[in-house]
Protein backbone atom coordinates (compact mmCIF):
# COMPACT_ATOMS: atom_id res chain seq x y z
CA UNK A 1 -111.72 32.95 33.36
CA UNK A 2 -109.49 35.53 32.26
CA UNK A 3 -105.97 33.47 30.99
CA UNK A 4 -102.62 34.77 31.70
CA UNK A 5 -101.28 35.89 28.72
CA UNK A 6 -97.20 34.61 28.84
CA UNK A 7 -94.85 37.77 27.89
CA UNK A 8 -92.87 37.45 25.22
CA UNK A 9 -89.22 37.49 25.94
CA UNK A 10 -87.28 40.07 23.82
CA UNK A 11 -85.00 39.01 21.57
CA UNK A 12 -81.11 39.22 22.61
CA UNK A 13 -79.44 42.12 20.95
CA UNK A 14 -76.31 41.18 18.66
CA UNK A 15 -72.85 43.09 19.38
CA UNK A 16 -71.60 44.48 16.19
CA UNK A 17 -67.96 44.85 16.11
CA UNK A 18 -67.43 48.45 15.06
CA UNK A 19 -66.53 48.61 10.98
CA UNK A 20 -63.20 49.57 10.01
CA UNK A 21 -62.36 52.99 8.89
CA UNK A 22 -60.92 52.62 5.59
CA UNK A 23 -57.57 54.29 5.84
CA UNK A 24 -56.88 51.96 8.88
CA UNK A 25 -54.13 49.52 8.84
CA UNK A 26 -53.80 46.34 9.12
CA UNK A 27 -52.07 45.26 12.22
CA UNK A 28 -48.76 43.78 11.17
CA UNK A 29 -47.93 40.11 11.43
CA UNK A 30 -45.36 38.42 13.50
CA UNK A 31 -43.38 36.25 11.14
CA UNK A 32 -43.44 32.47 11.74
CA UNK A 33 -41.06 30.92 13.63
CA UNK A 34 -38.25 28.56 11.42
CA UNK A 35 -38.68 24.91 11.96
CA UNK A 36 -35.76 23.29 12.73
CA UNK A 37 -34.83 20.50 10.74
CA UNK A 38 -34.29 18.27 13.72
CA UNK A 39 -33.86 15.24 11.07
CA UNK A 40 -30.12 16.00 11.27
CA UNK A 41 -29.62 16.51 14.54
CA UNK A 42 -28.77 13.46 17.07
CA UNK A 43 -30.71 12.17 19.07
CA UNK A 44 -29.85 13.08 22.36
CA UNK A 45 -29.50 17.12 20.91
CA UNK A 46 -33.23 17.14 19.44
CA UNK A 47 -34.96 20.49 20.56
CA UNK A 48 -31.85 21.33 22.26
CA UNK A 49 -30.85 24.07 18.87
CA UNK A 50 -27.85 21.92 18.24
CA UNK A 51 -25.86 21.89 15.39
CA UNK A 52 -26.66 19.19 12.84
CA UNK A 53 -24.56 16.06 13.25
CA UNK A 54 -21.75 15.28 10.96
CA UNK A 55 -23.03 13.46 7.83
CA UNK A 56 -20.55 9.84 7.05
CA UNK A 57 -20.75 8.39 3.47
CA UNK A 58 -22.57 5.61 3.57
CA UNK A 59 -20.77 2.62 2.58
CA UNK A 60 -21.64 0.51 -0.71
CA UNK A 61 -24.09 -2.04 -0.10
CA UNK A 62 -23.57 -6.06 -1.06
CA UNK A 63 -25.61 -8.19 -3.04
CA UNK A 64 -27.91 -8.66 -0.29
CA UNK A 65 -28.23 -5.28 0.83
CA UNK A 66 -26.36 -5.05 3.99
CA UNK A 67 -23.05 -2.80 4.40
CA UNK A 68 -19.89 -4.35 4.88
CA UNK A 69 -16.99 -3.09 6.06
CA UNK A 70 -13.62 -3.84 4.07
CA UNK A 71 -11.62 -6.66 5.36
CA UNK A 72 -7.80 -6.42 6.87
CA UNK A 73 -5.28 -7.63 4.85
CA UNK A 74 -3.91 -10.85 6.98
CA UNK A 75 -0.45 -10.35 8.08
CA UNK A 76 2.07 -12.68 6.58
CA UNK A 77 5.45 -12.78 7.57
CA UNK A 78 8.19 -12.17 4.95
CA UNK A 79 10.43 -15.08 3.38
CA UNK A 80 13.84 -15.77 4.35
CA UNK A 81 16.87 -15.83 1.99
CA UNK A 82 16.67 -19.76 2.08
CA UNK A 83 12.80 -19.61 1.34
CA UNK A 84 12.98 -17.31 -1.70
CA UNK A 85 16.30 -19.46 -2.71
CA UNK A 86 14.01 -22.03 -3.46
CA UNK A 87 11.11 -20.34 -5.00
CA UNK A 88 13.93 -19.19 -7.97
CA UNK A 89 13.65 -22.49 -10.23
CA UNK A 90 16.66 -22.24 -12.31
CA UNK A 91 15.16 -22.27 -16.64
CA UNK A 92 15.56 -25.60 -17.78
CA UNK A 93 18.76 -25.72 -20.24
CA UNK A 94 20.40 -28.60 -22.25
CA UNK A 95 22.92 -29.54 -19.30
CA UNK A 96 20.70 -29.22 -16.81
CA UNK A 97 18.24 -31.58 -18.44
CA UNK A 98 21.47 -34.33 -19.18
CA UNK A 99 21.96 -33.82 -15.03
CA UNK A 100 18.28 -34.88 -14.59
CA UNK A 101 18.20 -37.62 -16.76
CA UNK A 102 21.27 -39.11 -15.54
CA UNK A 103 20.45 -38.72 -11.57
CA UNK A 104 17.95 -41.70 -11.74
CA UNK A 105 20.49 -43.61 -13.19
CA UNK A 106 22.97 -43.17 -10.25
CA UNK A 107 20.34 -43.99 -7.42
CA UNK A 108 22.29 -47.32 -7.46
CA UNK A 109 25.38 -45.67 -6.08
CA UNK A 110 25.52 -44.76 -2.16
CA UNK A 111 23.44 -41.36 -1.73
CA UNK A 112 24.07 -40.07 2.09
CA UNK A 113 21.98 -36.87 1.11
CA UNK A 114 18.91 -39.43 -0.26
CA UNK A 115 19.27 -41.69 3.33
CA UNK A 116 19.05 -38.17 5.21
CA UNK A 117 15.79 -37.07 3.13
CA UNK A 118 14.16 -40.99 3.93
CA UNK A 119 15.04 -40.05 7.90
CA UNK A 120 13.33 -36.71 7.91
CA UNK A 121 10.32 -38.08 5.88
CA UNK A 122 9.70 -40.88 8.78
CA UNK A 123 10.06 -37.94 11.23
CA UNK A 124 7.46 -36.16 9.35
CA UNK A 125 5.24 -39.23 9.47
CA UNK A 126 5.95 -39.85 12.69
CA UNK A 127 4.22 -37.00 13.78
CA UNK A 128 1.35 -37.60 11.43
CA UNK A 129 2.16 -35.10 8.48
CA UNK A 130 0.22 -35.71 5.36
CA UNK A 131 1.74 -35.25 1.41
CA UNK A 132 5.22 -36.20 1.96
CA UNK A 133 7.41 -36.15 -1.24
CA UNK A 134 10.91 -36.10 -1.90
CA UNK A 135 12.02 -34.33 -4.96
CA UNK A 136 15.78 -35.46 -6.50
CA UNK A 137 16.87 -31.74 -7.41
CA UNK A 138 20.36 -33.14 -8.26
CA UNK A 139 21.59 -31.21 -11.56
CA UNK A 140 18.88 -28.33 -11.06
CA UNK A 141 20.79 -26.69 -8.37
CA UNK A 142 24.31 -26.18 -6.64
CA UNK A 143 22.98 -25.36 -3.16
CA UNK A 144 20.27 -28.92 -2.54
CA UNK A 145 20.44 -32.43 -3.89
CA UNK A 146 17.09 -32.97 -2.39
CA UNK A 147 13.82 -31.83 -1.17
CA UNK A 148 11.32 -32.53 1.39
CA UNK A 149 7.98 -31.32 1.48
CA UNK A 150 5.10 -32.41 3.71
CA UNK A 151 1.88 -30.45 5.08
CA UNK A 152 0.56 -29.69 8.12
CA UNK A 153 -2.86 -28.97 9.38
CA UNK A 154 -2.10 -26.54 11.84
CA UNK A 155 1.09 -23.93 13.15
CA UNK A 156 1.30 -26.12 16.10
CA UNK A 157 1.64 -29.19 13.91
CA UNK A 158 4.12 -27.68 12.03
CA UNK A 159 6.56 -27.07 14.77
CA UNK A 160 6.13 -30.24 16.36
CA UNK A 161 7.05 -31.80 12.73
CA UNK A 162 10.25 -29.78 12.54
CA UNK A 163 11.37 -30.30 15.67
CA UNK A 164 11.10 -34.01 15.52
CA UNK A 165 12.80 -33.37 12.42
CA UNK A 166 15.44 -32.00 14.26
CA UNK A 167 15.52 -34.45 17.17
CA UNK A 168 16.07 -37.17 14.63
CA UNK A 169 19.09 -35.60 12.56
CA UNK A 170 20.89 -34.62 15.74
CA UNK A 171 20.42 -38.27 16.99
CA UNK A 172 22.31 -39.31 13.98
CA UNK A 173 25.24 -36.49 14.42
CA UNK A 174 23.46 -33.96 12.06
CA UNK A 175 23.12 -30.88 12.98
CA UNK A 176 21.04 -27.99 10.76
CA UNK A 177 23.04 -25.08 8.97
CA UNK A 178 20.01 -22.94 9.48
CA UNK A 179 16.04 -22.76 9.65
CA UNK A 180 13.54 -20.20 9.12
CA UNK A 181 9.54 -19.61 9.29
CA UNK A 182 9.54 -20.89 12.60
CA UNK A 183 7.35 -18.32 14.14
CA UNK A 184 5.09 -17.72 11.08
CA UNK A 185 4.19 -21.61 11.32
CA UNK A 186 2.88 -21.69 7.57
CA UNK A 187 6.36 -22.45 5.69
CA UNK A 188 9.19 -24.06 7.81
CA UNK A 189 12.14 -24.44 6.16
CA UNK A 190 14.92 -26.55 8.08
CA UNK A 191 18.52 -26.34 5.61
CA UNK A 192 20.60 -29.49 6.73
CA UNK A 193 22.96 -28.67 3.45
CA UNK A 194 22.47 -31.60 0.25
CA UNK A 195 18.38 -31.47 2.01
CA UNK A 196 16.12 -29.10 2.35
CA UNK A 197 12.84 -30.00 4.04
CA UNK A 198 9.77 -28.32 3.92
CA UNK A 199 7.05 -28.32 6.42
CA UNK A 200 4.10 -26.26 4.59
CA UNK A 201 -0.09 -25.04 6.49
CA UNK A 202 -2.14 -26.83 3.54
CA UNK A 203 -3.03 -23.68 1.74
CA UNK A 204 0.79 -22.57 1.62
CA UNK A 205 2.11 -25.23 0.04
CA UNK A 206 -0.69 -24.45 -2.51
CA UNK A 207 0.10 -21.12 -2.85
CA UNK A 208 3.84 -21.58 -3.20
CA UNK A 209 3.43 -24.71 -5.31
CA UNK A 210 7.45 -26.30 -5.50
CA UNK A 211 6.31 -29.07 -7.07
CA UNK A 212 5.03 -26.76 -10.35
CA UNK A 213 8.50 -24.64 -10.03
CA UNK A 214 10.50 -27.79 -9.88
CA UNK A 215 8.37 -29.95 -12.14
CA UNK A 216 11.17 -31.11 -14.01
CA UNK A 217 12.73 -32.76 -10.98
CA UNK A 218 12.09 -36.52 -9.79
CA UNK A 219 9.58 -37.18 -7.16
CA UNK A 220 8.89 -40.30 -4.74
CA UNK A 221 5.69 -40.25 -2.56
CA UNK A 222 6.63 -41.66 0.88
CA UNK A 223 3.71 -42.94 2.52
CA UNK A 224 3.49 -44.35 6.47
């Protein structure tokens, strides 16, 4: 039997591009685009072509690494005449100390000004005020014979002590010759003439510290 023979298929011709002429250019390039920096830019302006965004300086890190921003100064209200009065100790000088040593000496004569600083001390207690302490300022100054002080824990506690203060005096015909402090609620000073009291916020009282500028004057703890 004669046998088919299969036909071979003819290879498929290549297309060859055509060669270049040597004294052809080159075609020329288009140059790249810019990339934007869009690192800059906010947010909400990304791909938008917006101008970068206003660069802050940063703010100096804390010990643990997180920024803090710098705290307000608290407002404090400004001393009166009478407060800064008493915050000028007088220097201690030869008659002044003879006027100290001899006041303890004449406690056995009537004081009024000592029975008015015992009344506003039980007012003070009376309304649960802690530290109270008169100090016998006789000799040291020409304006006080005595002193005050007592703390409060709070502003409202310290009004409510100086006006039972007050409450008590004018019950027994005494009326104040001025106060101040009253709205600041961390020094109130209530003037009743030979006494001077002193309601003082705990960290005042610290700060302003009569006791150190009138260290050389007598003190008795009064206690409820």
């Amino acid at each position: 039997m004669a046998t088919k023979k299969t036909a071979k298929k003819a290879p498929a011709k290549r297309k060859l591009k055509p060669a270049r002429r040597p004294d052809a250019k080159k075609p020329a390039r288009k140059p790249a685009a810019k990339k934007r920096d869009l690192s800059r830019a906010s947010p909400a302006n990304r791909g938008r072509g917006a101008k970068p965004a206003k660069r802050f300086k940063a703010e100096k890190p804390d010990a643990v690494g997180t920024t803090r921003k710098p705290k307000k100064a608290a407002k404090v209200a400004p001393l009166g005449g009478r407060q800064r009065r008493a915050l000028e100790a007088p220097e201690p000088s030869e008659a002044v100390a003879a006027a100290a040593q001899a006041a303890p000496q004449e406690e056995a004569r009537p004081d009024p000004a000592r029975d008015t600083a015992m009344v506003i001390a039980q007012a003070g207690l009376d309304k649960k005020a802690n530290e109270v302490l008169l100090l016998d300022v006789r000799g040291l100054t020409s304006y006080a014979d005595w002193f005050v002080l007592m703390t409060a824990d709070s502003d409202r506690q310290a009004g409510a002590i100086a006006d039972a203060i007050d409450e008590k005096l004018k019950a027994a015909g005494q009326s104040k010759v001025g106060s101040e402090g009253y709205s600041g609620g961390r020094w109130v000073l209530i003037d009743y003439g030979d006494v001077v009291a002193h309601v003082f916020s705990r960290e005042a009282r610290q700060f302003y510290d009569l006791e150190g500028l009138w260290a050389d004057a007598p003190r008795f703890p009064v206690e409820g």
